[in-house]
PDB file of N, CA and C in Angstrom:
ATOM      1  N   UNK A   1      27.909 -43.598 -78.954  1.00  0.00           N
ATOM      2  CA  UNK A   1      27.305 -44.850 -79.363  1.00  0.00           C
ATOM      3  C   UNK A   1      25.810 -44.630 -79.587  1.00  0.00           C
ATOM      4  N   UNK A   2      25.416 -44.971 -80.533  1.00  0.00           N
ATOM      5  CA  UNK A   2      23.947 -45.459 -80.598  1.00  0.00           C
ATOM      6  C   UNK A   2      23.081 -46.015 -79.827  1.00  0.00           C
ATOM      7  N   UNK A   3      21.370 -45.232 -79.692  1.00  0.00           N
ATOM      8  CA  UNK A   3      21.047 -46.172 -79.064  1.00  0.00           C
ATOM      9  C   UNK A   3      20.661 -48.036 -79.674  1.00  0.00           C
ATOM     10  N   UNK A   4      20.049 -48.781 -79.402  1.00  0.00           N
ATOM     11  CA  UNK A   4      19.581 -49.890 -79.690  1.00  0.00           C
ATOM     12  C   UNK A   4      18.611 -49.596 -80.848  1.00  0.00           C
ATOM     13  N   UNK A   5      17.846 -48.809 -80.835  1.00  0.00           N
ATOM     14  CA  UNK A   5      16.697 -47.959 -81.735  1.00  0.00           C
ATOM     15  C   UNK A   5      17.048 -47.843 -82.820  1.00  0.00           C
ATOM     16  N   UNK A   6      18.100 -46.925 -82.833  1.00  0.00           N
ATOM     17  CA  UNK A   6      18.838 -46.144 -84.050  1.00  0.00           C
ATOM     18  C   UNK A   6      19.345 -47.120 -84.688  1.00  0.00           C
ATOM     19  N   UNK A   7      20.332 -48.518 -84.077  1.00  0.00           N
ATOM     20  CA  UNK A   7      20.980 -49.272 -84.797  1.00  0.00           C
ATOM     21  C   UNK A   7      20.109 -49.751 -85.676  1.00  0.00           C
ATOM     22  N   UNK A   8      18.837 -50.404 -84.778  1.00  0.00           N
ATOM     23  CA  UNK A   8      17.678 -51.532 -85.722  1.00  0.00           C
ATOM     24  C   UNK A   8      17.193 -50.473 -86.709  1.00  0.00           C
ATOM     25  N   UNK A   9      16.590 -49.154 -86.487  1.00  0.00           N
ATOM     26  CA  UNK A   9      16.341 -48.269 -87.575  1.00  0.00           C
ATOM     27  C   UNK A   9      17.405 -48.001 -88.584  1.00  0.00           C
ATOM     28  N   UNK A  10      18.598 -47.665 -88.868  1.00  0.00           N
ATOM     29  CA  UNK A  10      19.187 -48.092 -89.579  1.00  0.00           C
ATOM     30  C   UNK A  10      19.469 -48.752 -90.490  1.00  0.00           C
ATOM     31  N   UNK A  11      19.286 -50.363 -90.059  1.00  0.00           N
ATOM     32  CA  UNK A  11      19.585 -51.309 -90.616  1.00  0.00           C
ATOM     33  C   UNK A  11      18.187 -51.903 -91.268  1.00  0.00           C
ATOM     34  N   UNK A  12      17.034 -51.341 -90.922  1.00  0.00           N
ATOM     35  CA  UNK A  12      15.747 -51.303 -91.570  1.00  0.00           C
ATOM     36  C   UNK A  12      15.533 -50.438 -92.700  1.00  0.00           C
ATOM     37  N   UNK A  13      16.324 -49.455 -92.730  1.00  0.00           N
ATOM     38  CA  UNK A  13      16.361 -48.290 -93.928  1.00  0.00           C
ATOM     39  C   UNK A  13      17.383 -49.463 -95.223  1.00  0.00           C
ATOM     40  N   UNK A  14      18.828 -49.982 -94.590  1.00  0.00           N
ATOM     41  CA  UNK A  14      19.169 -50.357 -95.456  1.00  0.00           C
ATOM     42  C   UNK A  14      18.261 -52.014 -95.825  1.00  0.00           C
ATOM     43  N   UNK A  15      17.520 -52.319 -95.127  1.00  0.00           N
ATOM     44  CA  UNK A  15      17.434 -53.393 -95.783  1.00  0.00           C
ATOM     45  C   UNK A  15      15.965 -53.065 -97.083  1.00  0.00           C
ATOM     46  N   UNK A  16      15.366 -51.885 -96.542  1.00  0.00           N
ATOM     47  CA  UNK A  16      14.244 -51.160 -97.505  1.00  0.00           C
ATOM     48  C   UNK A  16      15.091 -50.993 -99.157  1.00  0.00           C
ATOM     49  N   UNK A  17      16.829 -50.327 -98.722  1.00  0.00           N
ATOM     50  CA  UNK A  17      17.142 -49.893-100.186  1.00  0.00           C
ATOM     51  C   UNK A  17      16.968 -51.383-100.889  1.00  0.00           C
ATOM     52  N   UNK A  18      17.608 -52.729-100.041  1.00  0.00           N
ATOM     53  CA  UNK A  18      17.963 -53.680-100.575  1.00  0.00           C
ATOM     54  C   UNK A  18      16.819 -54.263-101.888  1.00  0.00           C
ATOM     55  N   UNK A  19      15.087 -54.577-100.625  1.00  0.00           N
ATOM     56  CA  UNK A  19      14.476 -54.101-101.125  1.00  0.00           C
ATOM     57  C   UNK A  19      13.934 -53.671-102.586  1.00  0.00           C
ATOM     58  N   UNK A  20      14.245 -52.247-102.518  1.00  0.00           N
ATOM     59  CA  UNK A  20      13.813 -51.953-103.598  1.00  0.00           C
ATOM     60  C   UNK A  20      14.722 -51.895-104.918  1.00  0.00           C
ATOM     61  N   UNK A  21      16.337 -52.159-104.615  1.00  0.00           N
ATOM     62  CA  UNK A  21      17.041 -52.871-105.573  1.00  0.00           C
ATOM     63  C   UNK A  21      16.609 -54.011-105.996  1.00  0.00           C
ATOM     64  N   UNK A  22      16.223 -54.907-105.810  1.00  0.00           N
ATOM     65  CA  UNK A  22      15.761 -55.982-106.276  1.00  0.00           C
ATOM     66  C   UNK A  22      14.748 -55.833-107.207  1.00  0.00           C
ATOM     67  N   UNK A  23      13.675 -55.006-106.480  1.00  0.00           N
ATOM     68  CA  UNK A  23      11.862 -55.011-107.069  1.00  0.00           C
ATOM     69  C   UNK A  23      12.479 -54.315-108.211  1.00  0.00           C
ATOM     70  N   UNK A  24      13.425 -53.702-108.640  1.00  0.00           N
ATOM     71  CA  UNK A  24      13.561 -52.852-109.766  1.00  0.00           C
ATOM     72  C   UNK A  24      14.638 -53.573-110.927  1.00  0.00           C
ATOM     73  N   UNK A  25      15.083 -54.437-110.362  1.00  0.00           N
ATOM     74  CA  UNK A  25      15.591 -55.335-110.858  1.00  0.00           C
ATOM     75  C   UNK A  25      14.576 -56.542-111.650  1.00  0.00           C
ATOM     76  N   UNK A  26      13.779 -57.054-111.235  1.00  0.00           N
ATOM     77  CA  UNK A  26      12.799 -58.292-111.485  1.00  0.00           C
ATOM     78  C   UNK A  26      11.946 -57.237-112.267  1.00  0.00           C
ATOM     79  N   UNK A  27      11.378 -55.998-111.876  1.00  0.00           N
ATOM     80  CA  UNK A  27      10.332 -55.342-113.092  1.00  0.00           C
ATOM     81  C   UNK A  27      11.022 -54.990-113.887  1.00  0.00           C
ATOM     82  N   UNK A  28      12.360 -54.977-114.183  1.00  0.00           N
ATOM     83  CA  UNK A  28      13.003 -54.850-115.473  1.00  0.00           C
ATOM     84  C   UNK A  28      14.018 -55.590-116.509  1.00  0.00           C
ATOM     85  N   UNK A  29      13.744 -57.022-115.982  1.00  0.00           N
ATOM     86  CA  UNK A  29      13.845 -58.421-116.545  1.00  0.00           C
ATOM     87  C   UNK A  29      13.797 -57.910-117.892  1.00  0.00           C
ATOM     88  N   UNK A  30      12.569 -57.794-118.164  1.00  0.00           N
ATOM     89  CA  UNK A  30      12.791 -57.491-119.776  1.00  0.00           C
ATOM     90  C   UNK A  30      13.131 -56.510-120.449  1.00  0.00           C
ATOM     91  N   UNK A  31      13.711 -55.154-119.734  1.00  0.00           N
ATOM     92  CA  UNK A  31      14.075 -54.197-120.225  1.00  0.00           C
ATOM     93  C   UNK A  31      15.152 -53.993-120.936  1.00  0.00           C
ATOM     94  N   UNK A  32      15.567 -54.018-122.786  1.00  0.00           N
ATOM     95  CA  UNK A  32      16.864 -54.306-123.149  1.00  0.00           C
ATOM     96  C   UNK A  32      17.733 -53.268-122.529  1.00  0.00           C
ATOM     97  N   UNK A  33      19.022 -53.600-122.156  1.00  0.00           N
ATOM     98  CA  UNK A  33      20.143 -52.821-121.851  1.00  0.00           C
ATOM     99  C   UNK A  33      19.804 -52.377-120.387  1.00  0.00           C
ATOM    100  N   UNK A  34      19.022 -53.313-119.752  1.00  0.00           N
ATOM    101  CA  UNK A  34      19.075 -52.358-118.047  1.00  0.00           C
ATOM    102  C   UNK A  34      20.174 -52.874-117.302  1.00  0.00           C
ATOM    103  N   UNK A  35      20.599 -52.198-116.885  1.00  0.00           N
ATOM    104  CA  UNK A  35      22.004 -52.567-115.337  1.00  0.00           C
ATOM    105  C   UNK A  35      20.975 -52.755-114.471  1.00  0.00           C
ATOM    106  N   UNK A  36      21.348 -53.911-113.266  1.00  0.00           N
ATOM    107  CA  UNK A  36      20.882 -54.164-112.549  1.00  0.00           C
ATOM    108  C   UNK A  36      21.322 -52.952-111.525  1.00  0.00           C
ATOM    109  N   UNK A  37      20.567 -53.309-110.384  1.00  0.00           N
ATOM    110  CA  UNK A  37      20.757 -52.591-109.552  1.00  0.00           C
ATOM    111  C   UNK A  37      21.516 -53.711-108.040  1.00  0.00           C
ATOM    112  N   UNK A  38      22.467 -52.825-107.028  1.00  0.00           N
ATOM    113  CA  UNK A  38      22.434 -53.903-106.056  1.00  0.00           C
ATOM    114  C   UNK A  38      23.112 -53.167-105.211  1.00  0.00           C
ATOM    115  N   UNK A  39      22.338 -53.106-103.938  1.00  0.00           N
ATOM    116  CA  UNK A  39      22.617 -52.114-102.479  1.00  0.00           C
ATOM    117  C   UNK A  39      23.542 -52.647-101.889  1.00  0.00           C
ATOM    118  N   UNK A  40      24.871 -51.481-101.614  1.00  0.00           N
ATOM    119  CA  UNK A  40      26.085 -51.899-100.582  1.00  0.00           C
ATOM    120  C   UNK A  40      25.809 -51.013 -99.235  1.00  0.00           C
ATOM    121  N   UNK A  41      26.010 -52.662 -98.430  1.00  0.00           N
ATOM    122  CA  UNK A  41      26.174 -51.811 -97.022  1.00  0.00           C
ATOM    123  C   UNK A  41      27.133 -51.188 -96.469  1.00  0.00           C
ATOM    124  N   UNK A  42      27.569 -50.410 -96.026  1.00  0.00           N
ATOM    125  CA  UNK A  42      28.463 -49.924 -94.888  1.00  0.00           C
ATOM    126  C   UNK A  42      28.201 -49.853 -93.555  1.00  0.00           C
ATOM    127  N   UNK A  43      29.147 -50.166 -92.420  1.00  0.00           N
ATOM    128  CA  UNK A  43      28.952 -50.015 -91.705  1.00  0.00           C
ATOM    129  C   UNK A  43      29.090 -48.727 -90.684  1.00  0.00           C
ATOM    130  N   UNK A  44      28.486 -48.324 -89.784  1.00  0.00           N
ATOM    131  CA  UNK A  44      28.943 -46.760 -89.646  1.00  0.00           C
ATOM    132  C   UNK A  44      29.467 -47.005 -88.330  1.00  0.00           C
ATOM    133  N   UNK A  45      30.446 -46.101 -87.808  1.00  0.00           N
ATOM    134  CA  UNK A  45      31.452 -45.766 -87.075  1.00  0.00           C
ATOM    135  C   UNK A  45      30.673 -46.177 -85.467  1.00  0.00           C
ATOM    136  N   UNK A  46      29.784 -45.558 -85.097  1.00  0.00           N
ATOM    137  CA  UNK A  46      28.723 -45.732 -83.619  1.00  0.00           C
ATOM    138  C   UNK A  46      27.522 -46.623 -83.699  1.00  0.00           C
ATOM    139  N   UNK A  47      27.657 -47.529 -84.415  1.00  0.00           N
ATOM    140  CA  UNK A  47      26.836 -48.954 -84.730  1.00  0.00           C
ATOM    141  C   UNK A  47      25.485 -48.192 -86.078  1.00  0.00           C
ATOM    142  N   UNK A  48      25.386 -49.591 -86.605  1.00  0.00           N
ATOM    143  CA  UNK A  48      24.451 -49.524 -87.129  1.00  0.00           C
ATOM    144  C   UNK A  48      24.705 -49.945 -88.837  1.00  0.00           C
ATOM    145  N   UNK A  49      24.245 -49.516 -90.078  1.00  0.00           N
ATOM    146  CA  UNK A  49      24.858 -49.501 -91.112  1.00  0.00           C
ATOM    147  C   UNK A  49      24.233 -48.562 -92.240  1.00  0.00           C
ATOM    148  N   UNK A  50      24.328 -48.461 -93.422  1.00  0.00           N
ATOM    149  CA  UNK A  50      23.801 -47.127 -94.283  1.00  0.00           C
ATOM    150  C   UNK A  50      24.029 -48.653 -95.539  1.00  0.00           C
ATOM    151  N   UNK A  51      23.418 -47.790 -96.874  1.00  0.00           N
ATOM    152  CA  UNK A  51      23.431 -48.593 -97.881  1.00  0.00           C
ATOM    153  C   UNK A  51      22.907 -47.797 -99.119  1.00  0.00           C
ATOM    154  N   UNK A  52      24.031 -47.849-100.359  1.00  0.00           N
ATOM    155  CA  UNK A  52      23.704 -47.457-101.211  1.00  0.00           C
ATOM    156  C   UNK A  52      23.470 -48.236-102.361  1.00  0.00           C
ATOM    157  N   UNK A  53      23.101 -47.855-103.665  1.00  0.00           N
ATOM    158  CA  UNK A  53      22.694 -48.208-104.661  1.00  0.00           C
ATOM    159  C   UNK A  53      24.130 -47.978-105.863  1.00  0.00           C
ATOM    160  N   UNK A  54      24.578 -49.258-106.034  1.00  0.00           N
ATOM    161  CA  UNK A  54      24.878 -48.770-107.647  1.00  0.00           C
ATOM    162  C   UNK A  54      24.903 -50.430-108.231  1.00  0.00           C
ATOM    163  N   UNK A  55      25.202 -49.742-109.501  1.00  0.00           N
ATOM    164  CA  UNK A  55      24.637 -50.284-110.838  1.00  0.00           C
ATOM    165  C   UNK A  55      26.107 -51.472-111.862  1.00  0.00           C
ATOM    166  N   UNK A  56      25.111 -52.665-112.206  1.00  0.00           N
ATOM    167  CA  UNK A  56      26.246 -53.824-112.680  1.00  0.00           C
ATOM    168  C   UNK A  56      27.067 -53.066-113.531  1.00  0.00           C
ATOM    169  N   UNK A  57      28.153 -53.083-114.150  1.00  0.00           N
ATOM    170  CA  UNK A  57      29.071 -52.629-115.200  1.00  0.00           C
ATOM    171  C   UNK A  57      28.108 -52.901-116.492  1.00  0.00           C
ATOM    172  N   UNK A  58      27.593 -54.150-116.808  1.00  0.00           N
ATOM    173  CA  UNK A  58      27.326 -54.857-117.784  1.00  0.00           C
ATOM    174  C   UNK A  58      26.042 -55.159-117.961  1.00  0.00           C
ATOM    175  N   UNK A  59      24.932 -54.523-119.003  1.00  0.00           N
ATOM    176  CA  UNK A  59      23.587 -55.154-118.930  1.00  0.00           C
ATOM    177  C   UNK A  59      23.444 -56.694-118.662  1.00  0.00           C
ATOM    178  N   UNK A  60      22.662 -57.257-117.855  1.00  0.00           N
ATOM    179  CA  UNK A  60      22.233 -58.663-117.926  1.00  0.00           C
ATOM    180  C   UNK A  60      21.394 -58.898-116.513  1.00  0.00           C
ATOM    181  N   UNK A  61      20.554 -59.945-117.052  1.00  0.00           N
ATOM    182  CA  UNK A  61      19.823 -60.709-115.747  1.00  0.00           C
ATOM    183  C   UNK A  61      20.262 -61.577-114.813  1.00  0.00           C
ATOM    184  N   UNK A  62      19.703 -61.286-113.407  1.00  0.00           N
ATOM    185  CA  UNK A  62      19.733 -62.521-112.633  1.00  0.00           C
ATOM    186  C   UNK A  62      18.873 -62.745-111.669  1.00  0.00           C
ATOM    187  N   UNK A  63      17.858 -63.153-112.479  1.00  0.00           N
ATOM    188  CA  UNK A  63      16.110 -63.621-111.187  1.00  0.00           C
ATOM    189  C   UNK A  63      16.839 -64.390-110.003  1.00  0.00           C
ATOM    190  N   UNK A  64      17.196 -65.387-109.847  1.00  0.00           N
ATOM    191  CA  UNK A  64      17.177 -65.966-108.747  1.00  0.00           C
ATOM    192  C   UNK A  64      17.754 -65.048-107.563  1.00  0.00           C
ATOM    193  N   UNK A  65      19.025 -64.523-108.023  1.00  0.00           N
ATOM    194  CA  UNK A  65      19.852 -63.764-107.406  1.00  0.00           C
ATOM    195  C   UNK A  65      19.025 -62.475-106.463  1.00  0.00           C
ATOM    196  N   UNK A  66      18.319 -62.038-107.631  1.00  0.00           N
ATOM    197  CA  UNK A  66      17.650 -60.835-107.214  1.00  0.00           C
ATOM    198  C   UNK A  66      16.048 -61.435-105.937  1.00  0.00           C
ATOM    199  N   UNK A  67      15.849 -63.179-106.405  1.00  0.00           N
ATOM    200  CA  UNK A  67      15.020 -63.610-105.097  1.00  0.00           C
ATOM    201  C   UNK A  67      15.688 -63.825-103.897  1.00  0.00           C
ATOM    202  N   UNK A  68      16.525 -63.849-104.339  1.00  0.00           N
ATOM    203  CA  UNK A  68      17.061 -64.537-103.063  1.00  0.00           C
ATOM    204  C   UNK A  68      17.553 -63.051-102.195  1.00  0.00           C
ATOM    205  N   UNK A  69      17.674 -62.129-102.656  1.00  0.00           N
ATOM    206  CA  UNK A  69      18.155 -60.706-102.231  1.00  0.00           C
ATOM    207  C   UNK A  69      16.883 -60.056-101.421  1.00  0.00           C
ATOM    208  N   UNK A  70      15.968 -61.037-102.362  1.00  0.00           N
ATOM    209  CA  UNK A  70      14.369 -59.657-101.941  1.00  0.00           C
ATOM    210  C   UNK A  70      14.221 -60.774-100.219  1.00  0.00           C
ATOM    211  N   UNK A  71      14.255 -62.105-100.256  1.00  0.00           N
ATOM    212  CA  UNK A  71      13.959 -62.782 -99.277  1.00  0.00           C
ATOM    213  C   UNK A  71      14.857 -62.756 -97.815  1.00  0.00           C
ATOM    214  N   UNK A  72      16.446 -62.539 -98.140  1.00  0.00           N
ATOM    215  CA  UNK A  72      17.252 -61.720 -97.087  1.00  0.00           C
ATOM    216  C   UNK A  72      17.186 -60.471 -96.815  1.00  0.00           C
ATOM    217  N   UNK A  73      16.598 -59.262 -97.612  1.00  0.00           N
ATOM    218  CA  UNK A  73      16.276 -58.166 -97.308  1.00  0.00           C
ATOM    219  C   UNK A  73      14.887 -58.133 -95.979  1.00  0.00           C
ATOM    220  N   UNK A  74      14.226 -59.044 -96.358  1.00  0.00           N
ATOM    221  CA  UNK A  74      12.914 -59.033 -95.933  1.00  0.00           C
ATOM    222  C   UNK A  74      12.734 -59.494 -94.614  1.00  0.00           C
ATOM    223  N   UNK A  75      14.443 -60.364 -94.073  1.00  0.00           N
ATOM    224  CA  UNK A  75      14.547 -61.647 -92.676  1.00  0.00           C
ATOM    225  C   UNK A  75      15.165 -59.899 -92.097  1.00  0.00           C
ATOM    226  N   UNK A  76      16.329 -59.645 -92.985  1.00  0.00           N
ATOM    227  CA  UNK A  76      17.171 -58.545 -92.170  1.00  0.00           C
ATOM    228  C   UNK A  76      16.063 -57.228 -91.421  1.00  0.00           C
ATOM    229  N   UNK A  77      14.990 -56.890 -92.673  1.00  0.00           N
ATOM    230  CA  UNK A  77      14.286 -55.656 -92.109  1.00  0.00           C
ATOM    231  C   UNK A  77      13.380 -56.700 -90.899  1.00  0.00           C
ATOM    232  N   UNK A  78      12.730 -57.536 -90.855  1.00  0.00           N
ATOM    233  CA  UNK A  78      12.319 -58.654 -89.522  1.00  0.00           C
ATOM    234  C   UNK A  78      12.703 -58.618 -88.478  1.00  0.00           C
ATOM    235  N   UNK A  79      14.242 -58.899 -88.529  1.00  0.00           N
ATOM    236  CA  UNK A  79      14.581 -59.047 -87.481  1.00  0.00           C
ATOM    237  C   UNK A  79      15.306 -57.617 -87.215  1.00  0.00           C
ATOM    238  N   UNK A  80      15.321 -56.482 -87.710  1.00  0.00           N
ATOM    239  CA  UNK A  80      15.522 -55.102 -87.205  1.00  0.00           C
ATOM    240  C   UNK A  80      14.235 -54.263 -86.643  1.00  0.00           C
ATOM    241  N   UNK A  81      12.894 -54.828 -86.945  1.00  0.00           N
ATOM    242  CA  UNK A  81      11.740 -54.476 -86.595  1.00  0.00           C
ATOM    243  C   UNK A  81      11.551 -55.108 -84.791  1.00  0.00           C
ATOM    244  N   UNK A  82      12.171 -56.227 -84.987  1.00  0.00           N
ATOM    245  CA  UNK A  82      11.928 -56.735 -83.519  1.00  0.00           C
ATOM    246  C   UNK A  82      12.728 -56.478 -82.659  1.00  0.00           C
ATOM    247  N   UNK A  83      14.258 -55.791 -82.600  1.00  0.00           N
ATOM    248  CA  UNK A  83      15.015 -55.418 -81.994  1.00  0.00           C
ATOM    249  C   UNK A  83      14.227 -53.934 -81.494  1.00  0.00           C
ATOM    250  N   UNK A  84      13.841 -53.004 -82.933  1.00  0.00           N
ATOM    251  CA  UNK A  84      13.509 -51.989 -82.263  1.00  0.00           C
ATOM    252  C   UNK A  84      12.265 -52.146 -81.454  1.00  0.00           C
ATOM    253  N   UNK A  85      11.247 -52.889 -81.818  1.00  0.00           N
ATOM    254  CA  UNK A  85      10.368 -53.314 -80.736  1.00  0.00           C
ATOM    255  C   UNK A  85      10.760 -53.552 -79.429  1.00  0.00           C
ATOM    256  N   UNK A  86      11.416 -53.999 -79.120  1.00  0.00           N
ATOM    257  CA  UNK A  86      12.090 -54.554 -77.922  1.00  0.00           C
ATOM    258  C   UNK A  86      12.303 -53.547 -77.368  1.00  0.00           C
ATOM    259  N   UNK A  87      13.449 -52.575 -77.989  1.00  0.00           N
ATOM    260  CA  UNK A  87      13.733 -51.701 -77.212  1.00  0.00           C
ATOM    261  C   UNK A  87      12.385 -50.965 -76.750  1.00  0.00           C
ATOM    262  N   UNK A  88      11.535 -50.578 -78.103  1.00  0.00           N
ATOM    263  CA  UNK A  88      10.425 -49.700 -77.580  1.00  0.00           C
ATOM    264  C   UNK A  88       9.941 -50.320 -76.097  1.00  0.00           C
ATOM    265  N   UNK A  89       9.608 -51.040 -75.459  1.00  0.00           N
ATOM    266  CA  UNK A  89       8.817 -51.599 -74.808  1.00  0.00           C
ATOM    267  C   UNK A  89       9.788 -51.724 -73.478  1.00  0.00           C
ATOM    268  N   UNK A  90      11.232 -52.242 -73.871  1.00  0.00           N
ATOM    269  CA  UNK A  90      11.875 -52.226 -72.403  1.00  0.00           C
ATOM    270  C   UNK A  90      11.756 -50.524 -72.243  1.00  0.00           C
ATOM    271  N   UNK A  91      11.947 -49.178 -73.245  1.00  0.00           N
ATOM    272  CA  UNK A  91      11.726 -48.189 -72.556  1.00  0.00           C
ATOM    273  C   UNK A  91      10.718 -47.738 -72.006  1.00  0.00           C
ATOM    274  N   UNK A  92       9.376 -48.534 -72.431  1.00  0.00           N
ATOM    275  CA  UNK A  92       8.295 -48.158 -72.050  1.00  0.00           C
ATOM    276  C   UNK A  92       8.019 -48.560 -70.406  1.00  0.00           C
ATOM    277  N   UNK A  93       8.551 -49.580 -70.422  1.00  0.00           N
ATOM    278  CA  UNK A  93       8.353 -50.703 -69.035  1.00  0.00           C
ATOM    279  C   UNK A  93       9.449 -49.746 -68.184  1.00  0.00           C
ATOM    280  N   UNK A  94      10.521 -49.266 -68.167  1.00  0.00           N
ATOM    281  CA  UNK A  94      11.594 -48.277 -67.863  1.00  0.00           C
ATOM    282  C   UNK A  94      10.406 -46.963 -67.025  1.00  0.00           C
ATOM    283  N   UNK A  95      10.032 -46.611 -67.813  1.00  0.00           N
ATOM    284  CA  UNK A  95       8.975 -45.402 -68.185  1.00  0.00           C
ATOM    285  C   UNK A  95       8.295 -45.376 -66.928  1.00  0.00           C
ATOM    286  N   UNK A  96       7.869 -46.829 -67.020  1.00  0.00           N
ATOM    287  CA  UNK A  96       6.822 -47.281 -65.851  1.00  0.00           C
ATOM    288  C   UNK A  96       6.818 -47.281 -64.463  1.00  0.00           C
ATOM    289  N   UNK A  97       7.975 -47.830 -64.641  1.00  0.00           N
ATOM    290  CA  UNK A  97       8.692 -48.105 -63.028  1.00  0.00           C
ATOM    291  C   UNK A  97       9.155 -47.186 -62.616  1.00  0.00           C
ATOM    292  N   UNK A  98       9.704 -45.968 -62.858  1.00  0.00           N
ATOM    293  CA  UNK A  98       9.991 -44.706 -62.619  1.00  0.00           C
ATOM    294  C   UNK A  98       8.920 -43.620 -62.372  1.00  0.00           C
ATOM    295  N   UNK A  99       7.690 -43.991 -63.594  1.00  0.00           N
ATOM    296  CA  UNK A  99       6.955 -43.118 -62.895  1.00  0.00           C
ATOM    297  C   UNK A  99       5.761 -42.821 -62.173  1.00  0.00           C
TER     298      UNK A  99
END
């Protein structure tokens, strides 16, 4: 199993791809014939999740879609920043009392 660390790091990497699927999506609004882009998660076996990149079948836009992606990417990497915080600090406080 994972620690607590690894999971929130993890899930901070995938929410970075999410991220930057989007930003590449919205700077290429006007690009004729671009496939969007849009990050799938998986989940992995000893907690946590991974996330890759692929691409619409079909050129076309979708701003809102892609805001609303950049604004859940942004709660998910949030609240994976404060988990691993947490942990940092209960190990630190751990750290303490021991030594």
């Amino acid at each position: 199993m994972n620690s607590p660390s690894a999971i929130a790091l993890s899930g901070m990497n995938a929410a970075q791809t999410a991220l930057d699927a989007a930003a590449q999506n919205i700077a290429n609004l006007g690009t004729t014939g671009y496939r969007r882009q849009q990050a799938v998660q998986t989940p992995l076996v000893d907690g946590g999740t991974t996330a890759s990149l692929t691409r619409a079948a079909m050129p076309g836009n979708a701003p809102e879609t892609d805001m609303v992606g950049l604004l859940q990417a942004k709660n998910s990497f949030l609240a994976n920043l404060a988990v691993f915080r947490t942990g940092d600090r209960m190990t630190g406080s751990l750290l303490d009392t021991l030594g």
